[in-house]
Protein backbone atom coordinates (compact mmCIF):
# COMPACT_ATOMS: atom_id res chain seq x y z
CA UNK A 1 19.06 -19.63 4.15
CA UNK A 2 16.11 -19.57 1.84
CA UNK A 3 17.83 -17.71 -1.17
CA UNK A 4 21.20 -20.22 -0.57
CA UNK A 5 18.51 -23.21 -0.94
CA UNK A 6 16.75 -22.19 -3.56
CA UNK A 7 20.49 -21.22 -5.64
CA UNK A 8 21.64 -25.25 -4.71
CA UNK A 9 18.38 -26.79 -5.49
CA UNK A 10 18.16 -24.56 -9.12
CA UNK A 11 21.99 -25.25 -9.90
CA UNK A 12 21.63 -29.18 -9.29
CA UNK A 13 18.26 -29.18 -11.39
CA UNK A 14 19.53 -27.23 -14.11
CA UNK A 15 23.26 -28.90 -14.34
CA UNK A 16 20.91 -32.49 -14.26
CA UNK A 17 18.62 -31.09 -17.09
CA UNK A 18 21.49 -30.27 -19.47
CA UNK A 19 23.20 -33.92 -19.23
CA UNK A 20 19.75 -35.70 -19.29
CA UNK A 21 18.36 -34.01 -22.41
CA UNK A 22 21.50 -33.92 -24.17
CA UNK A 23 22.20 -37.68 -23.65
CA UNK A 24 18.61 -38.53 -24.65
CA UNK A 25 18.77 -35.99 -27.92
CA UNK A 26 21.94 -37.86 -29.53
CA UNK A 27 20.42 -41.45 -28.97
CA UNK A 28 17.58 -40.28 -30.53
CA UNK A 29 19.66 -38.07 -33.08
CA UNK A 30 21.72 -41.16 -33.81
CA UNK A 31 18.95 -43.49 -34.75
CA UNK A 32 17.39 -40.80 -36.88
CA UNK A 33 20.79 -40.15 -38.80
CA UNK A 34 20.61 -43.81 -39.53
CA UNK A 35 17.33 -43.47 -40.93
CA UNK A 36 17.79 -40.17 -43.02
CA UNK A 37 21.02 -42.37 -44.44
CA UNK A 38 18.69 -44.84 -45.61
CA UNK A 39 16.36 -42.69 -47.38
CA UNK A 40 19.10 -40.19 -48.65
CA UNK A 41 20.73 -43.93 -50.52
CA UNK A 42 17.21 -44.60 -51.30
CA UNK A 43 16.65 -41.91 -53.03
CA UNK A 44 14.03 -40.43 -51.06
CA UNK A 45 15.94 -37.62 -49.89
CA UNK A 46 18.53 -35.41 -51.55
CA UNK A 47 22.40 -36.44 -50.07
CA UNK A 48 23.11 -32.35 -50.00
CA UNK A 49 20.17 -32.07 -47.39
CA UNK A 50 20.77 -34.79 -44.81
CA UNK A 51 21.96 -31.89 -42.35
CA UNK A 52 19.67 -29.75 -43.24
CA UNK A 53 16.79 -32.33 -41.94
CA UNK A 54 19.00 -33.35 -39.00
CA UNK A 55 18.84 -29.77 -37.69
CA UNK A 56 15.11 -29.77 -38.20
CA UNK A 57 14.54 -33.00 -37.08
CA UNK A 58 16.25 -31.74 -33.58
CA UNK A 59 13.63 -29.21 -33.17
CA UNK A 60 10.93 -31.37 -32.99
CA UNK A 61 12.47 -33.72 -30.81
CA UNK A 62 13.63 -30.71 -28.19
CA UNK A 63 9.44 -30.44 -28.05
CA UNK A 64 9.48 -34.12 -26.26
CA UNK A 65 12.64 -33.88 -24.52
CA UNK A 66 12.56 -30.39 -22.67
CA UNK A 67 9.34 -31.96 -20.72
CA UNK A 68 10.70 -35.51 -19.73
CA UNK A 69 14.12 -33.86 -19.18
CA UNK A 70 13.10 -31.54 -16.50
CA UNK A 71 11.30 -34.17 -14.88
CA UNK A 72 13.76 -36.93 -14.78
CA UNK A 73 16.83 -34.01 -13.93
CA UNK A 74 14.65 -32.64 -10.28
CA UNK A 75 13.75 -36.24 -9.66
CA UNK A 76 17.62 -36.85 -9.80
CA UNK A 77 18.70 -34.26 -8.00
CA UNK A 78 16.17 -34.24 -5.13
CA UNK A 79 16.50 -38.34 -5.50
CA UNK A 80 20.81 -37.53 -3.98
CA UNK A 81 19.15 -35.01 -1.82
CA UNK A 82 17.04 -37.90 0.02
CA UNK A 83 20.04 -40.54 -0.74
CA UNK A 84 22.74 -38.17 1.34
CA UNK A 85 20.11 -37.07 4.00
CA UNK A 86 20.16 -33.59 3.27
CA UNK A 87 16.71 -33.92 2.63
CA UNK A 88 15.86 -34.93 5.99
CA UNK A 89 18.19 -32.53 7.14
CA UNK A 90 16.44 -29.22 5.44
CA UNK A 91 12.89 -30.43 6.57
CA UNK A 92 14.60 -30.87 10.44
CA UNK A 93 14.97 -26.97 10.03
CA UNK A 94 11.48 -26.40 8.63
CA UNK A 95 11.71 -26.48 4.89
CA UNK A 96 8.56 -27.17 3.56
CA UNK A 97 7.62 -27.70 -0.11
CA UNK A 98 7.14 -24.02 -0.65
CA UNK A 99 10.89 -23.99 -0.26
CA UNK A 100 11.56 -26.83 -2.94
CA UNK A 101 9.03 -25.50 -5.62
CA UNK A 102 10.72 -22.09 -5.63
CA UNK A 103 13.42 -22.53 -7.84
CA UNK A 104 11.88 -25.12 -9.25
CA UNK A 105 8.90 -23.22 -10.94
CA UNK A 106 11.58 -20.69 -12.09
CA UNK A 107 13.11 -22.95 -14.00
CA UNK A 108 9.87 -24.60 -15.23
CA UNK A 109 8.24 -21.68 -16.25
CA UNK A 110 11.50 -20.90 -18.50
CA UNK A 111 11.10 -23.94 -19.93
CA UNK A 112 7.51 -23.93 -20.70
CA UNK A 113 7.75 -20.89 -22.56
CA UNK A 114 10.49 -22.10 -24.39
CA UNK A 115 8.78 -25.91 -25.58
CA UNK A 116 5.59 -23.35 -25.73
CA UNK A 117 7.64 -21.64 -28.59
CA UNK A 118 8.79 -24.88 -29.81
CA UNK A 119 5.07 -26.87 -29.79
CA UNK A 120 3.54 -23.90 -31.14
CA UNK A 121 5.03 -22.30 -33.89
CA UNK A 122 8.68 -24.05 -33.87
CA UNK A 123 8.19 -27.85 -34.12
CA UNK A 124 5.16 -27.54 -37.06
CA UNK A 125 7.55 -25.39 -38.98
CA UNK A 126 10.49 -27.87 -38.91
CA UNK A 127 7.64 -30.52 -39.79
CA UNK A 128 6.59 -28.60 -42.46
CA UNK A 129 10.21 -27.94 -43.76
CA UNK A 130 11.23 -31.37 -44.09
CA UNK A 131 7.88 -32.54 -45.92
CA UNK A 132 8.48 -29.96 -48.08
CA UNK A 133 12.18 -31.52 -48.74
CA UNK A 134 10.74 -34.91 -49.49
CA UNK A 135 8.16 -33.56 -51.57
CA UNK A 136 10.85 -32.15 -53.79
CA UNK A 137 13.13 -34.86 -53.66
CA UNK A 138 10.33 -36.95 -55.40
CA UNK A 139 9.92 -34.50 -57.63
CA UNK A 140 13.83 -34.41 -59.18
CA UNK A 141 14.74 -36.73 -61.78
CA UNK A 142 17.88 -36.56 -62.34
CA UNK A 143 20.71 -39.15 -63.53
CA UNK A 144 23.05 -37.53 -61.25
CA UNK A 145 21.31 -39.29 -58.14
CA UNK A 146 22.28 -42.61 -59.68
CA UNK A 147 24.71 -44.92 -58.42
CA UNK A 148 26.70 -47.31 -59.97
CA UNK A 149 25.30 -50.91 -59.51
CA UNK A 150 22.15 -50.01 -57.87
CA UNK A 151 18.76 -50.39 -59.75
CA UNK A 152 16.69 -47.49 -59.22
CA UNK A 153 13.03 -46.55 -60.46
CA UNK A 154 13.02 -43.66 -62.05
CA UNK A 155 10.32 -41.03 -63.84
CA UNK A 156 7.47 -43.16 -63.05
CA UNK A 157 6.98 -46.32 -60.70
CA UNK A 158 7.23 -47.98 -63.72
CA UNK A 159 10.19 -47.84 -64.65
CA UNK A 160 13.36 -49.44 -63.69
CA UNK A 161 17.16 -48.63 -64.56
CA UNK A 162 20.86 -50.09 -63.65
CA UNK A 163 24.07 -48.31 -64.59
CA UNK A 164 27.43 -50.63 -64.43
CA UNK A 165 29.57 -47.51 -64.27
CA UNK A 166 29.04 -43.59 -63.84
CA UNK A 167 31.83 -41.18 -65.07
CA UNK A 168 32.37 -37.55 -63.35
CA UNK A 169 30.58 -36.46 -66.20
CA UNK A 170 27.52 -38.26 -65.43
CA UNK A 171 27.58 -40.60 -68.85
CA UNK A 172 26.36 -44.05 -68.14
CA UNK A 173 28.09 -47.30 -68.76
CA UNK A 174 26.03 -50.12 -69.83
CA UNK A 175 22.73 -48.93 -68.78
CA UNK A 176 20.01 -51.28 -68.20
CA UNK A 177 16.60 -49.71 -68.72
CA UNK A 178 12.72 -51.49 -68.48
CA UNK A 179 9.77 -49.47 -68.54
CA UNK A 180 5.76 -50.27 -69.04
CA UNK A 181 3.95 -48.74 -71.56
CA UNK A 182 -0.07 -50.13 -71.09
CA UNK A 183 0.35 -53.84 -71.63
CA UNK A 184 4.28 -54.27 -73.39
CA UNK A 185 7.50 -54.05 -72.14
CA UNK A 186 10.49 -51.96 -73.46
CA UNK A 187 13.71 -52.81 -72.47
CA UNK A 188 16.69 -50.74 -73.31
CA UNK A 189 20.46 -52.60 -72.99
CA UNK A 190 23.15 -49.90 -73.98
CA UNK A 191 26.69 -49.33 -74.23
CA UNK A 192 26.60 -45.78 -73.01
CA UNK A 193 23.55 -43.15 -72.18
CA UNK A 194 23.35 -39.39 -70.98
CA UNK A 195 20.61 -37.04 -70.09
CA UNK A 196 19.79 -33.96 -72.26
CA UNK A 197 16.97 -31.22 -71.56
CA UNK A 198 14.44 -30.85 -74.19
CA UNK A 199 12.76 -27.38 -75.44
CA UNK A 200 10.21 -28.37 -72.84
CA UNK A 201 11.49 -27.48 -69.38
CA UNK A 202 9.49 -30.16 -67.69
CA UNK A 203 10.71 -32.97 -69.95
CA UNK A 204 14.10 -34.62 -70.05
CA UNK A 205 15.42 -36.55 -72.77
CA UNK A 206 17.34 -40.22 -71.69
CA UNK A 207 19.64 -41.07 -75.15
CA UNK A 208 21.05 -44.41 -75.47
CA UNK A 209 24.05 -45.19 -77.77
CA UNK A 210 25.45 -48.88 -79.23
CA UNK A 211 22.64 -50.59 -77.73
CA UNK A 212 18.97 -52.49 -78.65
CA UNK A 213 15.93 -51.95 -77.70
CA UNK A 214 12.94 -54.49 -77.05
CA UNK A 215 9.31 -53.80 -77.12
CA UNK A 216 6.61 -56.62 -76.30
CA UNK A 217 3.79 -58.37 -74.12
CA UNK A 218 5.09 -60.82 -71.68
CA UNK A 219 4.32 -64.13 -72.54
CA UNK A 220 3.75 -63.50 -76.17
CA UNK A 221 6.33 -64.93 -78.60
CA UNK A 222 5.99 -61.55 -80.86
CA UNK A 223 8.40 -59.32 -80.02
CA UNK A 224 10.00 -56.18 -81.92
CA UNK A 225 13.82 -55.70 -81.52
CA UNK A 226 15.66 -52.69 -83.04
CA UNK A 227 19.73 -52.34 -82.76
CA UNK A 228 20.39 -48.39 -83.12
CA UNK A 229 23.52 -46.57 -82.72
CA UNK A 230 21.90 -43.57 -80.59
CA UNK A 231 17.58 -43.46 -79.50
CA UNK A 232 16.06 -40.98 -77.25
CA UNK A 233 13.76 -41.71 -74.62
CA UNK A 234 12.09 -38.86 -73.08
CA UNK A 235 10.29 -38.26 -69.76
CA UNK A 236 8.25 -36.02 -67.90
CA UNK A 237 9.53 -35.12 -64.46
CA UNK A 238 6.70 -34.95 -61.60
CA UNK A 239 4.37 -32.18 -61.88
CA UNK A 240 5.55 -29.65 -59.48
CA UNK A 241 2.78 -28.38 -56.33
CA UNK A 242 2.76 -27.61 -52.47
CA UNK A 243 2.49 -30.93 -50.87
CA UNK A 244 -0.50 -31.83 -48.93
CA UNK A 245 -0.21 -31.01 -44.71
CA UNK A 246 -0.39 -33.33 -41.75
CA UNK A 247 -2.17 -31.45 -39.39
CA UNK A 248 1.00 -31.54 -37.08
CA UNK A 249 3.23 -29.29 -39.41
CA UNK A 250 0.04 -27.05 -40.06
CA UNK A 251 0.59 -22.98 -39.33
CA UNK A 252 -0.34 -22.17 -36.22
CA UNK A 253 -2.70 -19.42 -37.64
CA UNK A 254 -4.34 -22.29 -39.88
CA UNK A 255 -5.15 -24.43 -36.75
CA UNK A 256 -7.01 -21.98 -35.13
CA UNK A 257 -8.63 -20.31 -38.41
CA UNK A 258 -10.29 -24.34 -38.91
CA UNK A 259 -12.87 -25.28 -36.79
CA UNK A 260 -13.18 -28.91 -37.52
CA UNK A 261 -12.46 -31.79 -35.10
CA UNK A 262 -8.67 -32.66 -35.90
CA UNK A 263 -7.59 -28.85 -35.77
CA UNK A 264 -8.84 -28.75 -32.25
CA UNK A 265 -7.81 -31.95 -31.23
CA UNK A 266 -4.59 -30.64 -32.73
CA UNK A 267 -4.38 -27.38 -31.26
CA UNK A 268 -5.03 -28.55 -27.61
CA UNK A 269 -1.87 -30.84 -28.25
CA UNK A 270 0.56 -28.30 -28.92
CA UNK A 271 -0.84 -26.07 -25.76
CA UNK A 272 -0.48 -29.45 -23.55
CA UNK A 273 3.20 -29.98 -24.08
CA UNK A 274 4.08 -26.72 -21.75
CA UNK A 275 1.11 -27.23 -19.31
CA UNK A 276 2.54 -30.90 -19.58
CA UNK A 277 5.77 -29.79 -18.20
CA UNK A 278 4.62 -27.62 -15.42
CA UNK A 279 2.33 -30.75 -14.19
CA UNK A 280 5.12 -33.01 -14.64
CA UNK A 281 7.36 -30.56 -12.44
CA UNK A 282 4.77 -30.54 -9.51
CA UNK A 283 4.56 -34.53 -9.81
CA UNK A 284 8.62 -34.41 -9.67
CA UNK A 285 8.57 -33.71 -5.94
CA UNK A 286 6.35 -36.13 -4.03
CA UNK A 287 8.13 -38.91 -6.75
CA UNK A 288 11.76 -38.28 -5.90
CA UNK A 289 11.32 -39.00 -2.34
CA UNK A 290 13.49 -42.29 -1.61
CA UNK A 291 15.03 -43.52 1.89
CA UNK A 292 18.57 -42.71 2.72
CA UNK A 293 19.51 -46.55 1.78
CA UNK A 294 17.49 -46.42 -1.59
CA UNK A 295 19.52 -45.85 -4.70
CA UNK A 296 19.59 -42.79 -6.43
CA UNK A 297 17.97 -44.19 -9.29
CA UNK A 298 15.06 -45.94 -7.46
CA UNK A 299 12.26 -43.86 -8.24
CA UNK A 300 13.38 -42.95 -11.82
CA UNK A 301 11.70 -46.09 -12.91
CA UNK A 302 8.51 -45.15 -11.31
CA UNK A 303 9.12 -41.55 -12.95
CA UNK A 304 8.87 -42.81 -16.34
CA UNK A 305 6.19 -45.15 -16.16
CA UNK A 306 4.25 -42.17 -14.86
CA UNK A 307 5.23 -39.76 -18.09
CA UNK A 308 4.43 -43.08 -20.52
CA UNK A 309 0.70 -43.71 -18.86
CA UNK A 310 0.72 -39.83 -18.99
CA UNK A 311 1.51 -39.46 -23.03
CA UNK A 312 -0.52 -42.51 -23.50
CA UNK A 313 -3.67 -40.47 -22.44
CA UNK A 314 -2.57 -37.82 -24.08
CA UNK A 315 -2.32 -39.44 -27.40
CA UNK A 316 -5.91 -40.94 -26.26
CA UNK A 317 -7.69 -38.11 -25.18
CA UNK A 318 -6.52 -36.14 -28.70
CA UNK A 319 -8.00 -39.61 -31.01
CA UNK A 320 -10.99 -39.07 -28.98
CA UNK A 321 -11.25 -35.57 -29.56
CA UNK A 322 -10.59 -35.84 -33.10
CA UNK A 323 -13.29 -38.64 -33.23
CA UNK A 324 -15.58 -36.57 -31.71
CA UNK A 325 -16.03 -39.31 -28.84
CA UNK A 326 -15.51 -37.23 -25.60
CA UNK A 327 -17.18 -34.22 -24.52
CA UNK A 328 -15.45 -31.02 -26.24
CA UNK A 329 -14.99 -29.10 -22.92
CA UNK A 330 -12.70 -32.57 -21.59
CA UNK A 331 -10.91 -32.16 -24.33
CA UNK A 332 -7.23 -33.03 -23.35
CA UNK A 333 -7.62 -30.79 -20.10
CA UNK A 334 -9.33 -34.16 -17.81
CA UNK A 335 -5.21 -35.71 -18.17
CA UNK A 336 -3.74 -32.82 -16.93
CA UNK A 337 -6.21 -32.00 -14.27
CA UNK A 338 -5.84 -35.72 -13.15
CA UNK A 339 -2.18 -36.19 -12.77
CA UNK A 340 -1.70 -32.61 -11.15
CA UNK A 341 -4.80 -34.04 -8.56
CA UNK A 342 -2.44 -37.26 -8.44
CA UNK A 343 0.05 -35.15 -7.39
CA UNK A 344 -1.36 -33.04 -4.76
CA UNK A 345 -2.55 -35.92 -2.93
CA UNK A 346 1.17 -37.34 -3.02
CA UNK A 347 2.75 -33.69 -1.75
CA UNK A 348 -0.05 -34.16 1.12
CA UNK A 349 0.59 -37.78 2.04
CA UNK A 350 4.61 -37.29 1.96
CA UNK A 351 4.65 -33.79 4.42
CA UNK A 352 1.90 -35.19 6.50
CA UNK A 353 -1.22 -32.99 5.74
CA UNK A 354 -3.65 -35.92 5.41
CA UNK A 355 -2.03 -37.52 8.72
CA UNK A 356 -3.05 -34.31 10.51
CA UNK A 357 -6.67 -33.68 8.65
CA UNK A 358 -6.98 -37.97 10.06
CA UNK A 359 -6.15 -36.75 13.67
CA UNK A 360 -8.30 -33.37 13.66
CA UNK A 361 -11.17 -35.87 12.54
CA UNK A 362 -10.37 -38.60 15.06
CA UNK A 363 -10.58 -36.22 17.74
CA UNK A 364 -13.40 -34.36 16.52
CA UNK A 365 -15.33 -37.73 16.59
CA UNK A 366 -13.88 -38.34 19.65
CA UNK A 367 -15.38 -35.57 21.40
C-alpha cells in the first residue's frame, strides 16, 4: 500500500513539475527573446549570438524555476488529491504525513542537487558567458553591423553615421557621418564609403569617395569645407580587456577565496536556492490542503504569495548582509529557519498534533 502511494503521489508530482516549469520557462524565454532582439538591432549584441545567449540565459532562469516549480506542481497535485477526496480517503486508512513526504523528499532532494549544480557553479558561468559576449560586442567596430537607414554611433560615443544603402559587399551609399573632435564638428556627406584595415591591427580606416567634408564650432560663422574625390578617416577600435564581474557571475572558487561582505552575502545566496527548495517542499504540504468543494487552484494563490514574501527576505537578508547590517551568523539562514518553523506549525495544526498537546494540557490542569 505504502510503496503503491508513494509511486502515485511521485508520478503526479513529477508529471505536474514538468508542465509547470516548462510553461513558466517559455513565458519567461519569450520576453527575453524580445529583449535580446532589441539589443542584437541595437547593436549591443552580435545577430550570430542571439542563440547562443538564449541557451545561457535558460540556465539561469532553470536556477528560479526548478524551486517555485516543485512547489506549485505538489501543491497541485495534492490540491486534486483533497478536491476528489482521496485525501480524506488515505488519512481514513492511517496515512500520515510520513507517507506524503516520502516520495516527495525523493524528488526534492534530486532537485536540490540539481539547482545546487545550477546556483553554484552553472548559473554564474552562463552569467559570466554572456557579459563576456556584450563586452565584445562593444568592442567590434565593424561596418558590416550597419543597416541601411538606421543611424548608428560608431568608434566612439561621439560619433554618429547613416548609410542610405548597403551592397553585399559592404560599400556604403550616401553615407552620412558627424563626429566631435574637442570643440568642432566634422561632418562627412558622401557618395560612397568602405572600410579598409590599416598596418595597425587595432585601427580601421573609414574612406569616403565624391563627397565634402565640414569642419567647425557650432555657432560660429567660420567654417572650413573641402570637396575631395576619396579622404580617409581612421579609428581606433575599443581597447580590448576581460570585463569587470558582478559578483553573481563570479567563479565559485573566487567567492569563497574573498572574504569581504558581498562575497559572503553572495555565497550564502547561491547555497539558499537548494535549501530554498527543500523548505519550500515541506511548506507544500500543510498549503495544498483545500475542502472537497474548493477549487483545485484555491490555495495556489496563497502558494505564491508565500514564495514572493519568501524571495523578498531573501533578497533582504543578502542587502543586509552585504551592508554589514545584521549579525554575520543570521546571515540568510533566520528566512529559512523561519518559514520551515512556519511550516511545522501548519503540518501540526492540519493532522491535529496541537489539538491533542491542547487536550493532554486541559486535562492535566484538570486534574
Amino acid at each position: 500500500m505504502s510503496s503503491i502511494l508513494s509511486r502515485y503521489i511521485l508520478k503526479e508530482t513529477a508529471q505536474t513539475w514538468i508542465i509547470v516549469t516548462v510553461v513558466l520557462l517559455l513565458i519567461l524565454l519569450t520576453n527575453q527573446f524580445a529583449q535580446v532582439l532589441g539589443d542584437a538591432a541595437a547593436d549591443k549584441l552580435p545577430k550570430e549570438a542571439v542563440f547562443m545567449v538564449m541557451g545561457l540565459t535558460s540556465l539561469q532562469y532553470l536556477t528560479i524555476l526548478i524551486p517555485i516549480g516543485l512547489f506549485l506542481s505538489i501543491m497541485l497535485a495534492l490540491g486534486r488529491l483533497y478536491r476528489d477526496s482521496e485525501m480524506a480517503a488515505l488519512m481514513a486508512c492511517g496515512i500520515g504525513p510520513a507517507s506524503l513526504y516520502r516520495p516527495l523528499s525523493l524528488l526534492a532532494v534530486i532537485l536540490a542537487l540539481l539547482v545546487g549544480w545550477l546556483s553554484l557553479s552553472i548559473s554564474p558561468g552562463a552569467m559570466r558567458e554572456v557579459q563576456i559576449i556584450v563586452e565584445a560586442a562593444k568592442q567590434r567596430v565593424d561596418l558590416r553591423f550597419l543597416e541601411a537607414g538606421r543611424f548608428i554611433t560608431f568608434a566612439d560615443a561621439g560619433s554618429v553615421m547613416y548609410a542610405e544603402s548597403i551592397t553585399a559587399a559592404g560599400e556604403l551609399g550616401n553615407v552620412f557621418v558627424q563626429r566631435r573632435k574637442g570643440n568642432e564638428i566634422e561632418v562627412i556627406v558622401a557618395r560612397r564609403a568602405w572600410q579598409s584595415q590599416s598596418s595597425d591591427e587595432s585601427v580601421k580606416v573609414l574612406k569616403f569617395a565624391d563627397g565634402r567634408r565640414y569642419q567647425g564650432v557650432p555657432g560660429s560663422p567660420v567654417f572650413e569645407i573641402v570637396s575631395f574625390e576619396e579622404y580617409g578617416m581612421p579609428f581606433a577600435m575599443p581597447a580590448a580587456g576581460p570585463p569587470e564581474l558582478k559578483p553573481e557571475s563570479r567563479p565559485l572558487e573566487d567567492v569563497l577565496a574573498a572574504g569581504d561582505p558581498v562575497s559572503r552575502a553572495e555565497l550564502q545566496w547561491r547555497m539558499s536556492v537548494p535549501l530554498a527548495l527543500l523548505v519550500l517542499t515541506f511548506l507544500a504540504v500543510p498549503l495544498s490542503r483545500s475542502g472537497p468543494r474548493q477549487g483545485r487552484y484555491g490555495g495556489v494563490a496563497a502558494g505564491v504569495l508565500v514564495y514572493i514574501i519568501y524571495v523578498d527576505l531573501l533578497g533582504a537578508a543578502k542587502i543586509w548582509v552585504e551592508r554589514e547590517q545584521s549579525p554575520e551568523p543570521l546571515g540568510l539562514w533566520w528566512v529559512h529557519a523561519v518559514f520551515l518553523t512556519m511550516g511545522c506549525i501548519l503540518l501540526a495544526r492540519q493532522f491535529g498534533y496541537l489539538n491533542g498537546l491542547s487536550l493532554r494540557r486541559g486535562l492535566r490542569a484538570g486534574t
